[in-house]
Protein backbone atom coordinates (compact mmCIF):
# COMPACT_ATOMS: atom_id res chain seq x y z
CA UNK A 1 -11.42 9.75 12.04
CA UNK A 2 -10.15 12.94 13.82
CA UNK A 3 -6.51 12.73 14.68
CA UNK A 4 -5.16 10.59 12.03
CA UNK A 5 -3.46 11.81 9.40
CA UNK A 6 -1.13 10.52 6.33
CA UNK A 7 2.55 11.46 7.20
CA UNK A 8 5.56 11.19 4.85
CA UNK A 9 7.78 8.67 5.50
CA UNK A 10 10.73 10.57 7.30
CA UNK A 11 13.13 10.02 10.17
CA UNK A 12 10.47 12.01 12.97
CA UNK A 13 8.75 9.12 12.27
CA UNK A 14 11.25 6.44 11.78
CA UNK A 15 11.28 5.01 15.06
CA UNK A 16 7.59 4.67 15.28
CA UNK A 17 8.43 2.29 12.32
CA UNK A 18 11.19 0.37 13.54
CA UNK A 19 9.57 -0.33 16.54
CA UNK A 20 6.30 -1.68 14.97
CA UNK A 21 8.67 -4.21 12.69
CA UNK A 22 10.40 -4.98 16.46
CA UNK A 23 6.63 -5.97 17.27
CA UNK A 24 6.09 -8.26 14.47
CA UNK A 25 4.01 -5.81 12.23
CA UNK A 26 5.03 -5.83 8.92
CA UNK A 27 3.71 -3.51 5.81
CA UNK A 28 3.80 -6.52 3.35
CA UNK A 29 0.54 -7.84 3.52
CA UNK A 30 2.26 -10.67 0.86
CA UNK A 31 5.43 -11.73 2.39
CA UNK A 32 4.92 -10.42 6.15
CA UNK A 33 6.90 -11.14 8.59
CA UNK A 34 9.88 -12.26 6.32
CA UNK A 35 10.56 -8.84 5.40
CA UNK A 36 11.15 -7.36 8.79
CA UNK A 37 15.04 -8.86 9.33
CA UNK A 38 15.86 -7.54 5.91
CA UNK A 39 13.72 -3.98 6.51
CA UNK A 40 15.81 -3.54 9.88
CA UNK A 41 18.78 -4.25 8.69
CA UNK A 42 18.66 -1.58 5.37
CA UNK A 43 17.29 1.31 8.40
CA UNK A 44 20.52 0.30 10.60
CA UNK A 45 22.75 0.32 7.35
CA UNK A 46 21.39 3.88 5.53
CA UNK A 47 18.00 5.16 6.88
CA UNK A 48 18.12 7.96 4.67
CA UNK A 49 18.60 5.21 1.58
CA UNK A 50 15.58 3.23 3.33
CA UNK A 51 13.40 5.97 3.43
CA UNK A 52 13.98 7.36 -0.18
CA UNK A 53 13.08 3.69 -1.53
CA UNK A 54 9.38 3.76 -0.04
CA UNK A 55 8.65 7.24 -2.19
CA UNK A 56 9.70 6.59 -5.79
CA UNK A 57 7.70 8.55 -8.37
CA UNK A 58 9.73 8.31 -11.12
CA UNK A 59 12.27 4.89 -10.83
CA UNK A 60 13.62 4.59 -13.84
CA UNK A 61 15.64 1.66 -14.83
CA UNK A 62 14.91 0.58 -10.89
CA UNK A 63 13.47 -3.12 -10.46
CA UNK A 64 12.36 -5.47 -8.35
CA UNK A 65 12.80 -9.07 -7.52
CA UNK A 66 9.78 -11.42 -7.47
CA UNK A 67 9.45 -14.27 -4.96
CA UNK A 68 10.84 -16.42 -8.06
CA UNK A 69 13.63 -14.43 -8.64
CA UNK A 70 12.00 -12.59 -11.67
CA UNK A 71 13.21 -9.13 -12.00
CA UNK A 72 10.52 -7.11 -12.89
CA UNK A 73 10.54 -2.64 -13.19
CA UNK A 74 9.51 -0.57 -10.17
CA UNK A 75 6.27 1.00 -10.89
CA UNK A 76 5.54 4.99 -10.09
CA UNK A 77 4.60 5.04 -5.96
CA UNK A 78 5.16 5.66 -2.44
CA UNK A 79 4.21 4.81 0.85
CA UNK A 80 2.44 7.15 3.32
CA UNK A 81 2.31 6.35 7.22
CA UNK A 82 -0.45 6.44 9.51
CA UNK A 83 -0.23 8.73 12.56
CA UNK A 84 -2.14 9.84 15.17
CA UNK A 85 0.55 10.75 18.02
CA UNK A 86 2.19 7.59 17.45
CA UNK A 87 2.98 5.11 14.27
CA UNK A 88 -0.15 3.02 13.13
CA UNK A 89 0.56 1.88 9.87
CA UNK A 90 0.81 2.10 6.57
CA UNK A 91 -0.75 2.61 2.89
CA UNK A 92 1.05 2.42 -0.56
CA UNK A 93 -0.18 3.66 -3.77
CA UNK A 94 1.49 2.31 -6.97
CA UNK A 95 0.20 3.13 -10.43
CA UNK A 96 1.38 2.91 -14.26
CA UNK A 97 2.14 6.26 -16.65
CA UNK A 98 -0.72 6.80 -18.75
CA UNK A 99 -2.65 3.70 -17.80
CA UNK A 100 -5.52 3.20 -15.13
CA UNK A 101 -4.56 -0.53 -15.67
CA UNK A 102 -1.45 -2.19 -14.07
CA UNK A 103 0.74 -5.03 -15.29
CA UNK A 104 0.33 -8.45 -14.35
CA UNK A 105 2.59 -8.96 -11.44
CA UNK A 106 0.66 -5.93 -9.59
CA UNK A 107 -2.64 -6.83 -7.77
CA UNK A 108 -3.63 -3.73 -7.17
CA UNK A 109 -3.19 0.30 -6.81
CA UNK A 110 -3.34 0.21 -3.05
CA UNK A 111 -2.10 -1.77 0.24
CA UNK A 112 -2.15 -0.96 3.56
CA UNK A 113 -1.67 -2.46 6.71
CA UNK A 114 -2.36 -1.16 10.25
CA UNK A 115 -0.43 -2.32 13.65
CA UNK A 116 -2.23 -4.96 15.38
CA UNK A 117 -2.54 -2.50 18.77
CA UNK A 118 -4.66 -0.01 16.70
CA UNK A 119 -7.11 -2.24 14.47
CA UNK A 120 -10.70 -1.74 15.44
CA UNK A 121 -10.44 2.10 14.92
CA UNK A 122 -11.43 2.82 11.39
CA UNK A 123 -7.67 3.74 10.34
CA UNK A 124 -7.49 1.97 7.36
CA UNK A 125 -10.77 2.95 6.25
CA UNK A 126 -9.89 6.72 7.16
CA UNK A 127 -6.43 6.60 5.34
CA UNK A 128 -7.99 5.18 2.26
CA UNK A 129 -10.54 8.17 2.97
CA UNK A 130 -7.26 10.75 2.45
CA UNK A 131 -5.43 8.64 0.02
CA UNK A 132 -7.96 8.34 -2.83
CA UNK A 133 -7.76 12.38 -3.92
CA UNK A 134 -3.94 11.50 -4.26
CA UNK A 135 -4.88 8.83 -6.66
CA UNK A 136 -7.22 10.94 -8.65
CA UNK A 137 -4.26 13.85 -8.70
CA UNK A 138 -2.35 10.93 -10.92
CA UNK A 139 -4.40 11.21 -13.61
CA UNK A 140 -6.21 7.71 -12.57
CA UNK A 141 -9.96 7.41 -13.13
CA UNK A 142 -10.46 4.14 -10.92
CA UNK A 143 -8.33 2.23 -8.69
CA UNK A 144 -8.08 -1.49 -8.22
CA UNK A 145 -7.39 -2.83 -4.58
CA UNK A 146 -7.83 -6.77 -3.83
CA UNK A 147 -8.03 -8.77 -0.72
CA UNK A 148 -8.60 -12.30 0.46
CA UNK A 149 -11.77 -13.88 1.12
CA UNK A 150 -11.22 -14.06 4.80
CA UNK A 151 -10.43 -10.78 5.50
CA UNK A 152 -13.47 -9.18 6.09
CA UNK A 153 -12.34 -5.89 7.74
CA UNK A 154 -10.40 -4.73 4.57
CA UNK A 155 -13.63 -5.84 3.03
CA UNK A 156 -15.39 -3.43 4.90
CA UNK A 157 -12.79 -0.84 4.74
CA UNK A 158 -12.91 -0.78 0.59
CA UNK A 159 -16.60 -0.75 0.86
CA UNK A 160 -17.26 1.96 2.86
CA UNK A 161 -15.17 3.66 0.19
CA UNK A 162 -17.05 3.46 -2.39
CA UNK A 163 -15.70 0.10 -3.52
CA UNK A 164 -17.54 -2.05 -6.18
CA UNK A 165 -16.64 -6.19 -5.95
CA UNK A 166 -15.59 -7.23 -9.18
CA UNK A 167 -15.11 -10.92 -8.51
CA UNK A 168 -12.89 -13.24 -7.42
CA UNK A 169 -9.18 -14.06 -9.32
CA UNK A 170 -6.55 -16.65 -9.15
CA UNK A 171 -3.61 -15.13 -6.83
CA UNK A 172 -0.29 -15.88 -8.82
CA UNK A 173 2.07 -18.21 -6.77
CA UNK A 174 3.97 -15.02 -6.10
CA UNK A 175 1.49 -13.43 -4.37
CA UNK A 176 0.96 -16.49 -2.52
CA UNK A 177 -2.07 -18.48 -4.80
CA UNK A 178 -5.12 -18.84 -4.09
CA UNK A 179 -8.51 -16.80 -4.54
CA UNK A 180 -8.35 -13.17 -4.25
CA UNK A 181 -11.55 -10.95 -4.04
CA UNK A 182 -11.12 -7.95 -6.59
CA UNK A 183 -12.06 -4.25 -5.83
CA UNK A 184 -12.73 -1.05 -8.18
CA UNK A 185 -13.29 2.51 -6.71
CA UNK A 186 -14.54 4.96 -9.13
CA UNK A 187 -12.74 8.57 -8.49
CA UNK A 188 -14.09 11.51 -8.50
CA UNK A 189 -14.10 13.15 -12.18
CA UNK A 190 -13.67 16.81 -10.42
CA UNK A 191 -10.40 15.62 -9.11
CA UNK A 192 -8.72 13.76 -11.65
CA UNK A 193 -6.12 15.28 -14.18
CA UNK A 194 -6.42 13.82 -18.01
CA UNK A 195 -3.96 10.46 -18.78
C-alpha cells in the first residue's frame, strides 16, 4: 500500500489522534468506545505522559487493571500509528521476555484498529505487512492474533499475511465472552534473533 507508513506515536501526530477519538474511533477493539472519555482526558492532563504509556518496552513493576478489577503486569509493547498524510489508525504489538507464548489474560501479540473513514483500503493488512519484521526483531518465532467470527475483514487481513486458523476459543468475560477465532503467523527464521 504506497503511502502508508507506521509512525511513532508523538505529538506531530497527536491531533490526528484526538480527533479520531472526537469521531468515535477508538483503538480498543475490547472496550471501544468506553475508553475515549478517559483517553481524552489523560492527552488534556499530560500528553507527553499519554504518549510515553502507548510505547513501554521494558515496564517494570507497571500493571494493569482488568475489566474485574484484577491487577495484572504490563507486558513488553507499544503502539505504532497508521499514516498516510493524515491519522488512520492503529496497531499494537505486545509480547513476553523469552517466551513466544503469552499469559492468559493476553489474546494475542497484535491489535489494530483502523478509522472507520479509511477501511476498505488494505491499511490494516499493509501495517501488519510492516509490523511483522518488528515482531521477528523480538526474538519471537510466531505470533498469535485472534478475532471474532464476524469480522471477516480482519479475517482477511491475517490471512493474506500468512496467517494459519488455529481454531476457535472461549473469550474470557474480560475480553467480552464468547467465541474467538485464533490466528498463528509463522516469522521469518532470517529475521528473528534467538529467545
Amino acid at each position: 500500500m504506497a503511502g502508508l507508513q507506521l509512525v511513532w506515536p508523538s505529538r506531530e501526530y497527536l491531533p490526528g489522534f484526538i480527533d479520531a477519538l472526537e469521531h468515535g474511533w477508538s483503538p480498543d477493539n475490547v472496550r471501544g468506545a468506553a475508553v475515549i472519555p478517559g483517553f481524552l482526558e489523560r492527552i488534556a492532563q499530560d500528553p507527553d505522559g499519554f504518549l510515553s504509556t502507548l510505547m513501554l518496552r521494558d515496564p517494570q513493576g507497571v500493571t494493569i487493571a482488568l475489566p474485574d478489577g484484577t491487577e495484572v503486569p504490563r507486558l513488553p509493547g507499544y503502539n505504532r500509528w497508521l499514516w498516510d498524510g493524515e491519522f488512520c489508525g492503529s496497531i499494537g504489538f505486545r509480547w513476553q521476555p523469552g517466551s513466544n507464548e503469552l499469559p492468559p489474560y493476553v489474546m494475542g501479540h497484535i491489535g489494530y484498529s483502523v478509522v472507520p473513514w479509511k477501511q476498505r483500503r488494505g491499511y490494516a493488512t499493509e501495517a501488519l505487512r510492516q509490523l511483522l519484521p518488528d515482531c521477528a526483531h523480538e526474538g519471537l518465532r510466531y505470533v498469535y492474533l485472534t478475532t471474532e467470527a464476524h469480522n471477516v475483514a480482519s479475517q482477511k487481513t491475517i490471512l493474506k499475511n500468512g496467517g494459519v486458523f488455529l481454531g476457535t476459543f472461549d473469550k474470557t468475560p474480560h475480553h467480552g465472552g464468547g467465541k474467538g477465532l485464533r490466528y498463528r503467523i509463522d516469522l521469518a527464521p532470517s529475521l528473528t534473533r534467538r529467545l
